[in-house]
C-alpha atoms as a PDB file:
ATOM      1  CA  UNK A   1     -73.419 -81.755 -74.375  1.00  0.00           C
ATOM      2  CA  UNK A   2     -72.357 -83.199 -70.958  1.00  0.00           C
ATOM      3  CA  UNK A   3     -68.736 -83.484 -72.543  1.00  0.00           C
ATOM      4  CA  UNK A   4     -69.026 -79.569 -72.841  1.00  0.00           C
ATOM      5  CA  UNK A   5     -70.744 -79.088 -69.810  1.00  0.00           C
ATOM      6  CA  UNK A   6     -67.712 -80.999 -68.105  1.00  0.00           C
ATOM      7  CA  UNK A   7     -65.009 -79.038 -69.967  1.00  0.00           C
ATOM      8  CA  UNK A   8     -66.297 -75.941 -68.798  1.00  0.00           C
ATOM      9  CA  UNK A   9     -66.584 -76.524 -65.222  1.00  0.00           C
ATOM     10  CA  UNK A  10     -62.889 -78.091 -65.360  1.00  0.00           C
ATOM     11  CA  UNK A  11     -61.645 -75.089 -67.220  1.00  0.00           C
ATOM     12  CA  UNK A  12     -63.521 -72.436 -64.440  1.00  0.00           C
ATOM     13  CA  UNK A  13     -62.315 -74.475 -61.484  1.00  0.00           C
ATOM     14  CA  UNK A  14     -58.756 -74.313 -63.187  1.00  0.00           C
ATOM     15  CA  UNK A  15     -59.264 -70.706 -62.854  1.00  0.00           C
ATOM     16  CA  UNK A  16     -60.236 -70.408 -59.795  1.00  0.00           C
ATOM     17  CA  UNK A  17     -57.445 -72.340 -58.286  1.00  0.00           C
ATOM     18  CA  UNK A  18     -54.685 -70.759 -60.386  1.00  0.00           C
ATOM     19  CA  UNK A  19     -56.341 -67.101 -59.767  1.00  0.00           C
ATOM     20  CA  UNK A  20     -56.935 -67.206 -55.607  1.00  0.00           C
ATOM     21  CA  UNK A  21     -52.961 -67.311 -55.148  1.00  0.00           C
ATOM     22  CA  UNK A  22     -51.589 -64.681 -53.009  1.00  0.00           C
ATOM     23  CA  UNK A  23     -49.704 -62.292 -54.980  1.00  0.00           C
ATOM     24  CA  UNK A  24     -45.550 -62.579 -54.425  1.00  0.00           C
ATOM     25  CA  UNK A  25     -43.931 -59.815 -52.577  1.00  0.00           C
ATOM     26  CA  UNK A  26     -40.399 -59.644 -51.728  1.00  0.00           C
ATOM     27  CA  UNK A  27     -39.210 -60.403 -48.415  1.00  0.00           C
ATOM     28  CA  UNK A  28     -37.264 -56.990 -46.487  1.00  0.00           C
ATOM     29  CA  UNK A  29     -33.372 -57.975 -46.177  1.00  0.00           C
ATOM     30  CA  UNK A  30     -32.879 -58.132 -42.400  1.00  0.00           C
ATOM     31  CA  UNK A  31     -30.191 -58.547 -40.002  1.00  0.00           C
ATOM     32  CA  UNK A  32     -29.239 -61.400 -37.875  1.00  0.00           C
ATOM     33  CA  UNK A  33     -30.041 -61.487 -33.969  1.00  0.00           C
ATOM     34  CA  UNK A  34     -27.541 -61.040 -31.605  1.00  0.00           C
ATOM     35  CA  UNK A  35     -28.890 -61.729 -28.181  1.00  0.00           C
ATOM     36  CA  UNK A  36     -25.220 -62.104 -25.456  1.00  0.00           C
ATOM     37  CA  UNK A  37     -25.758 -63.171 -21.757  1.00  0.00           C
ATOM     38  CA  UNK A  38     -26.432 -60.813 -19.463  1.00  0.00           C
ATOM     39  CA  UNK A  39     -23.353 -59.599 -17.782  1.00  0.00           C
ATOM     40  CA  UNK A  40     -21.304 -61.007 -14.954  1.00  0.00           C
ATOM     41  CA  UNK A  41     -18.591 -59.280 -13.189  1.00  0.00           C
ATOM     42  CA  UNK A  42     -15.060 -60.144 -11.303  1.00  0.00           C
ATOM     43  CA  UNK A  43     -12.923 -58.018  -9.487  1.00  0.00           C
ATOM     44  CA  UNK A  44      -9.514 -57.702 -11.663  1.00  0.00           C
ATOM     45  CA  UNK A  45      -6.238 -57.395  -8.926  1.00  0.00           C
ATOM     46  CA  UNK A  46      -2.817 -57.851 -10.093  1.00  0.00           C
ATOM     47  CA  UNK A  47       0.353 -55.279  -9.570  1.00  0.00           C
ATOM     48  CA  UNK A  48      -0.726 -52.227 -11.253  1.00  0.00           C
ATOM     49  CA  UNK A  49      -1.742 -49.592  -9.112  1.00  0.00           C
ATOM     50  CA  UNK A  50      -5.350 -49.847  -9.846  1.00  0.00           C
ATOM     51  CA  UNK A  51      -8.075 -52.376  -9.695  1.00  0.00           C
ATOM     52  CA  UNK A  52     -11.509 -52.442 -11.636  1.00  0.00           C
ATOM     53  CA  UNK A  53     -14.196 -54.968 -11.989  1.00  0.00           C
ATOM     54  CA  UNK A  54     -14.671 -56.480 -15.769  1.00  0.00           C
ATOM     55  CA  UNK A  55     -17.356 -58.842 -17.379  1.00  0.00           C
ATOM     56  CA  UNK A  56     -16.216 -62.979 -16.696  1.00  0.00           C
ATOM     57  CA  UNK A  57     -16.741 -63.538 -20.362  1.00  0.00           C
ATOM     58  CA  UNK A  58     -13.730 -61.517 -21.490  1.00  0.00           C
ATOM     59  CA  UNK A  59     -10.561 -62.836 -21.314  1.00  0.00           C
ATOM     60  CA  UNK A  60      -7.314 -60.218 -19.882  1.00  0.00           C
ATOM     61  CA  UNK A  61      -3.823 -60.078 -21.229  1.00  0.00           C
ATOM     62  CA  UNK A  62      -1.830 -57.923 -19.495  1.00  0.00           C
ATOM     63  CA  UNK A  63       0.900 -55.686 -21.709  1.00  0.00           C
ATOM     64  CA  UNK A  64       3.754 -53.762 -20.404  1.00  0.00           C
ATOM     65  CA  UNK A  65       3.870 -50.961 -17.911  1.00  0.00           C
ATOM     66  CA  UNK A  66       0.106 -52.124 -16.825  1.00  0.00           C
ATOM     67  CA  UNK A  67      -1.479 -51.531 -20.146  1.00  0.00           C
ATOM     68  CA  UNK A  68      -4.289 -54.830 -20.855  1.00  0.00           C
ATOM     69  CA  UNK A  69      -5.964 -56.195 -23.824  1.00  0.00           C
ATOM     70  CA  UNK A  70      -9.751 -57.341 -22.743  1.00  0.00           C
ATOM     71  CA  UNK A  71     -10.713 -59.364 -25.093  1.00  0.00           C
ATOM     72  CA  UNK A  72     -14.148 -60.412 -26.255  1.00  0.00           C
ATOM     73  CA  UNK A  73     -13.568 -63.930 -28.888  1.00  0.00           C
ATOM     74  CA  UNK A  74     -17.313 -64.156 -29.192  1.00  0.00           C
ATOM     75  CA  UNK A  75     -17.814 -60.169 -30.220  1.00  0.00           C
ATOM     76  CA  UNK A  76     -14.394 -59.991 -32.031  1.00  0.00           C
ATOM     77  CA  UNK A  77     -13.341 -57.173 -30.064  1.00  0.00           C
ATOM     78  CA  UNK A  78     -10.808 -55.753 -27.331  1.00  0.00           C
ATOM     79  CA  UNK A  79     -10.729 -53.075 -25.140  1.00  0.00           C
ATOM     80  CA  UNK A  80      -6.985 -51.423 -24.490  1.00  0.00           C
ATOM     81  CA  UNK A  81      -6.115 -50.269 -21.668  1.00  0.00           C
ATOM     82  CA  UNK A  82      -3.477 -48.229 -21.588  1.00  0.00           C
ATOM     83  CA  UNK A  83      -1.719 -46.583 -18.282  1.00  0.00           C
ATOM     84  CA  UNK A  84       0.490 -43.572 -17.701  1.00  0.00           C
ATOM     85  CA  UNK A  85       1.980 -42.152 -14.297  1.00  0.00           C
ATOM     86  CA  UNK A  86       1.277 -38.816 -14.296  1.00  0.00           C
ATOM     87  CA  UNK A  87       4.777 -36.670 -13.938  1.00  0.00           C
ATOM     88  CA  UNK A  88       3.386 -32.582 -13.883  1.00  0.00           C
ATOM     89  CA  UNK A  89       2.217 -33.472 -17.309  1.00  0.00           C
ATOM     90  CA  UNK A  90      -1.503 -34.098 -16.860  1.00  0.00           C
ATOM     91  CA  UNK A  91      -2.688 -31.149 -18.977  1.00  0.00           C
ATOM     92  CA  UNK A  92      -0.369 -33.439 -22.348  1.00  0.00           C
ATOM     93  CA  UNK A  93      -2.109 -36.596 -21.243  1.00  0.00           C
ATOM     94  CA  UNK A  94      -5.609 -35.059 -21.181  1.00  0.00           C
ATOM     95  CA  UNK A  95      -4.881 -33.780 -24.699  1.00  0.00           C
ATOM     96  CA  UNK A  96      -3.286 -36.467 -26.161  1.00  0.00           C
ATOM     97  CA  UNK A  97      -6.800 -38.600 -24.584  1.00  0.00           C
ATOM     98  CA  UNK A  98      -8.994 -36.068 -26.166  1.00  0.00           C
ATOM     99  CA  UNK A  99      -7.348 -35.978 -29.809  1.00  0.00           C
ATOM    100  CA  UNK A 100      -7.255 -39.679 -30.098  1.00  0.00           C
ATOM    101  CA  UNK A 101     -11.261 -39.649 -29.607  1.00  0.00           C
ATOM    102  CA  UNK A 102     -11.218 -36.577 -31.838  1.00  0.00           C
ATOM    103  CA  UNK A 103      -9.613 -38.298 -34.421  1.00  0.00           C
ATOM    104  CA  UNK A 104     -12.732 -40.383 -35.191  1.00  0.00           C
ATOM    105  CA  UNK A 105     -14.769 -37.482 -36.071  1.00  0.00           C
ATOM    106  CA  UNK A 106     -14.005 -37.547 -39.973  1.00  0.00           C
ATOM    107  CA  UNK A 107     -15.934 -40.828 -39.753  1.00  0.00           C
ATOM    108  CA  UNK A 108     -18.100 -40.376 -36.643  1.00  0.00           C
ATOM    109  CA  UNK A 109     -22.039 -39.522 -37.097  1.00  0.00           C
ATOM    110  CA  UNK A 110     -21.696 -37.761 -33.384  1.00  0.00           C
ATOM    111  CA  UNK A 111     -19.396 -37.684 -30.716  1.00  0.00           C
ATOM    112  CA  UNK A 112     -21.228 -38.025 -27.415  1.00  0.00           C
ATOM    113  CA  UNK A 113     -19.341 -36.654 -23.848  1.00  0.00           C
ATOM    114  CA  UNK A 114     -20.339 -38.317 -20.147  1.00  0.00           C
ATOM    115  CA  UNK A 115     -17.756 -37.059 -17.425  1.00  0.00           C
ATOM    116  CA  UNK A 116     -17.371 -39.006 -14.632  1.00  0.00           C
ATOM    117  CA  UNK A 117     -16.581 -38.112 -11.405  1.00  0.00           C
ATOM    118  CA  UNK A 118     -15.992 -39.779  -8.290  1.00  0.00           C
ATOM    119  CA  UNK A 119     -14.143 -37.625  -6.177  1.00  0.00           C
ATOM    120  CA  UNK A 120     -15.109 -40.392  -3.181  1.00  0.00           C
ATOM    121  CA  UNK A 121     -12.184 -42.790  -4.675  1.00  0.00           C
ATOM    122  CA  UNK A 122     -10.579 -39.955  -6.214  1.00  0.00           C
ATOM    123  CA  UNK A 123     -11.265 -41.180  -9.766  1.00  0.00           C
ATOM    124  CA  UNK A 124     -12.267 -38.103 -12.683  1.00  0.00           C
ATOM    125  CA  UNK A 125     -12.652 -38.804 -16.623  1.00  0.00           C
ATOM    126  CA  UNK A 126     -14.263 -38.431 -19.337  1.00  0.00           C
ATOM    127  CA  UNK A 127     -16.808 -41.529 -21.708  1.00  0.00           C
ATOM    128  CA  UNK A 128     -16.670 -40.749 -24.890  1.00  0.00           C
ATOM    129  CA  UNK A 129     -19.840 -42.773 -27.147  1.00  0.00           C
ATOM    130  CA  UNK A 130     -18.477 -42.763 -30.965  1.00  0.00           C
ATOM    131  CA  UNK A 131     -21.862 -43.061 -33.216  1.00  0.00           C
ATOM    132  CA  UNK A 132     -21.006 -43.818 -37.158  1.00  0.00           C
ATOM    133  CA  UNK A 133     -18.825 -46.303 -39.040  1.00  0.00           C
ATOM    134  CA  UNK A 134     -15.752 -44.996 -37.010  1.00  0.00           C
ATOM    135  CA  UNK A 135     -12.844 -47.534 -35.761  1.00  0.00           C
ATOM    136  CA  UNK A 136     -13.865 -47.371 -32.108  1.00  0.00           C
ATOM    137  CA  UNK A 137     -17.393 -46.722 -31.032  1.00  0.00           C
ATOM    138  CA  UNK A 138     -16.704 -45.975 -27.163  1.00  0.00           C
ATOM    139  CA  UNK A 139     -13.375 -44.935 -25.628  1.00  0.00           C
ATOM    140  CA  UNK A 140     -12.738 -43.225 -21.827  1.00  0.00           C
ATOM    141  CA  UNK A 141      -9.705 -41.625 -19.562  1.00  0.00           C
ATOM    142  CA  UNK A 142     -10.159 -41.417 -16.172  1.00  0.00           C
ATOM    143  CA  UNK A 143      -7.263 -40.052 -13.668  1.00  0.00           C
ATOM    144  CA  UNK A 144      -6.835 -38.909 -10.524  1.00  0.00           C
ATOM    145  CA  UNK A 145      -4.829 -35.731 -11.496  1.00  0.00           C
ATOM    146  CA  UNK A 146      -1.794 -36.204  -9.499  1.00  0.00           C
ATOM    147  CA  UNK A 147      -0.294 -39.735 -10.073  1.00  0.00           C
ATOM    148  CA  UNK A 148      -2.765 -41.640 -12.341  1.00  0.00           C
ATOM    149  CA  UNK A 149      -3.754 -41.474 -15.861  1.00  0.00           C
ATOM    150  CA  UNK A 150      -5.627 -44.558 -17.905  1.00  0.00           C
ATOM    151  CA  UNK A 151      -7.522 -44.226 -21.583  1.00  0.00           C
ATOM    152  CA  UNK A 152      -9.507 -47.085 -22.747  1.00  0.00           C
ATOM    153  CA  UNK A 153     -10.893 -47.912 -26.185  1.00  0.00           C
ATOM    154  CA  UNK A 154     -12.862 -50.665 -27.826  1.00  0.00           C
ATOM    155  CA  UNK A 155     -11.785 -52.091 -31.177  1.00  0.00           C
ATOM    156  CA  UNK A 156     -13.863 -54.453 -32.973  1.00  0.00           C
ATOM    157  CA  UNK A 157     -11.637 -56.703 -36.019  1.00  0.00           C
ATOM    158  CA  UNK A 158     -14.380 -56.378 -39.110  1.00  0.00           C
ATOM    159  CA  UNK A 159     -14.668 -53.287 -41.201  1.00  0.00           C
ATOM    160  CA  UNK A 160     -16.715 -50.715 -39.148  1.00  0.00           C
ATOM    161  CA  UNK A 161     -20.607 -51.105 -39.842  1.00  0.00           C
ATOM    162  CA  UNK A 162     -22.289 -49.604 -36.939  1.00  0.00           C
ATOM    163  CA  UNK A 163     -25.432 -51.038 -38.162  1.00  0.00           C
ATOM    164  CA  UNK A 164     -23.814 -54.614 -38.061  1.00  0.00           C
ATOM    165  CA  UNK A 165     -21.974 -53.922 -34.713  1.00  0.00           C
ATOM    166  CA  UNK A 166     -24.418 -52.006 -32.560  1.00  0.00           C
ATOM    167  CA  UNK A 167     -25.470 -55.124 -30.380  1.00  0.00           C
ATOM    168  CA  UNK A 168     -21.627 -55.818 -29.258  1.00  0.00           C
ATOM    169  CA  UNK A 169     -20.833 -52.226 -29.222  1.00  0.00           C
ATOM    170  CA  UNK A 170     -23.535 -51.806 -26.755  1.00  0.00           C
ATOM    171  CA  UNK A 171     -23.090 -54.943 -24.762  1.00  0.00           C
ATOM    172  CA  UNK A 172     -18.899 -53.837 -24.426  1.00  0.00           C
ATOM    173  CA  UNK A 173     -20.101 -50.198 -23.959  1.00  0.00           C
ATOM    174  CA  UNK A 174     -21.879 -50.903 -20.474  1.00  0.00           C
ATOM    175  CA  UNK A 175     -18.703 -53.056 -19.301  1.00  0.00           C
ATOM    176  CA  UNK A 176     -16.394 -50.342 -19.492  1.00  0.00           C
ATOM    177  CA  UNK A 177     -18.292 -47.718 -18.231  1.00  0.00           C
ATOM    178  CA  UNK A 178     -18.953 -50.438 -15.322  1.00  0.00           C
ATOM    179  CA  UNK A 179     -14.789 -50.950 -15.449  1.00  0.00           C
ATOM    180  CA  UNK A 180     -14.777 -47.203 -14.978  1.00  0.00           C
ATOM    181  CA  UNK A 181     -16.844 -46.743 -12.409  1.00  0.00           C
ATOM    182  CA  UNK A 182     -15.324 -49.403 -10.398  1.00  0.00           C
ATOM    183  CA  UNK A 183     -12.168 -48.274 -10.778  1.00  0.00           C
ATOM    184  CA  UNK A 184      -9.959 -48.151  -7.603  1.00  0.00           C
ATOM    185  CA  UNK A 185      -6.575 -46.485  -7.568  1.00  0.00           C
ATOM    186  CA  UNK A 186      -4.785 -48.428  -4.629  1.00  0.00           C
END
């Protein structure tokens, strides 16, 4: 009788233990954190006829005819730079500026406009914010009508996922509108 008495407590507390587990659920997928340093910024000088500040992190190759490539090794991006003298043909550069953002728009979510103007330092343009799984996610022109015309746009080197990109394109979003707003024709 005690042998039974045994068995059956063994067998409950068997139950018990097996039965008080926590049922399994399946984890959400989630994304990996991407935290970058907060932002520190150098005056950029050389012979073009413009200067701008940009964020010490990225590194600056200049092109020809004072077009750069900013480049961002961490991110995987670059911002272009690319500048034009202005020769009675401001109304072609504006449009040729406008239709490269425009471009984007098969692809683009939204297209967001913030003009600029500083007519202090004689600098005008347009920001342009890309939102979707476009190729660039911010681009800019900024001129100062008469002599001075530069577009900018950030290109990131992995298959656009705005989702996966949205830290960096952030981060590089706020350094060129800072370039842009520190922009100095000389």
């Amino acid at each position: 009788m005690l042998k039974r008495i045994i068995s059956i407590a063994m067998i409950l507390l068997t139950l018990t233990v097996v039965s008080c587990k926590d049922d399994v659920l399946p984890k959400p997928s989630s994304y990996l954190r991407l935290d970058y340093p907060e932002a520190s910024y150098a005056n950029f000088e050389n012979n073009c006829p413009f200067t701008f500040e940009m964020n010490e992190a990225a590194n600056i190759k200049g092109e020809k005819d004072c077009g750069f490539a900013i480049t961002y090794p961490k991110m995987k991006a670059t911002i272009y730079l690319t500048y034009k003298p202005v020769h009675n043909d401001i109304e072609k550069l504006l449009r040729d500026a406008q239709k490269l953002t425009y471009e984007h728009v098969i692809k683009a979510d939204d297209i967001l406009e913030q003009p600029y103007l500083n007519p202090e330092k004689k600098v005008f343009g347009m920001f342009y914010q890309v939102n979707g799984n476009a190729a660039t996610n911010s681009q800019f022109y900024v001129t100062d009508s008469t002599k001075h015309f530069i577009t900018g746009s950030v290109y990131f080197y992995a298959k656009p996922n705005f989702d996966s990109i949205m830290p960096a394109a952030s981060y590089i979003k706020n350094d060129m509108q800072r370039l842009m707003e520190t922009l100095k024709w000389k």
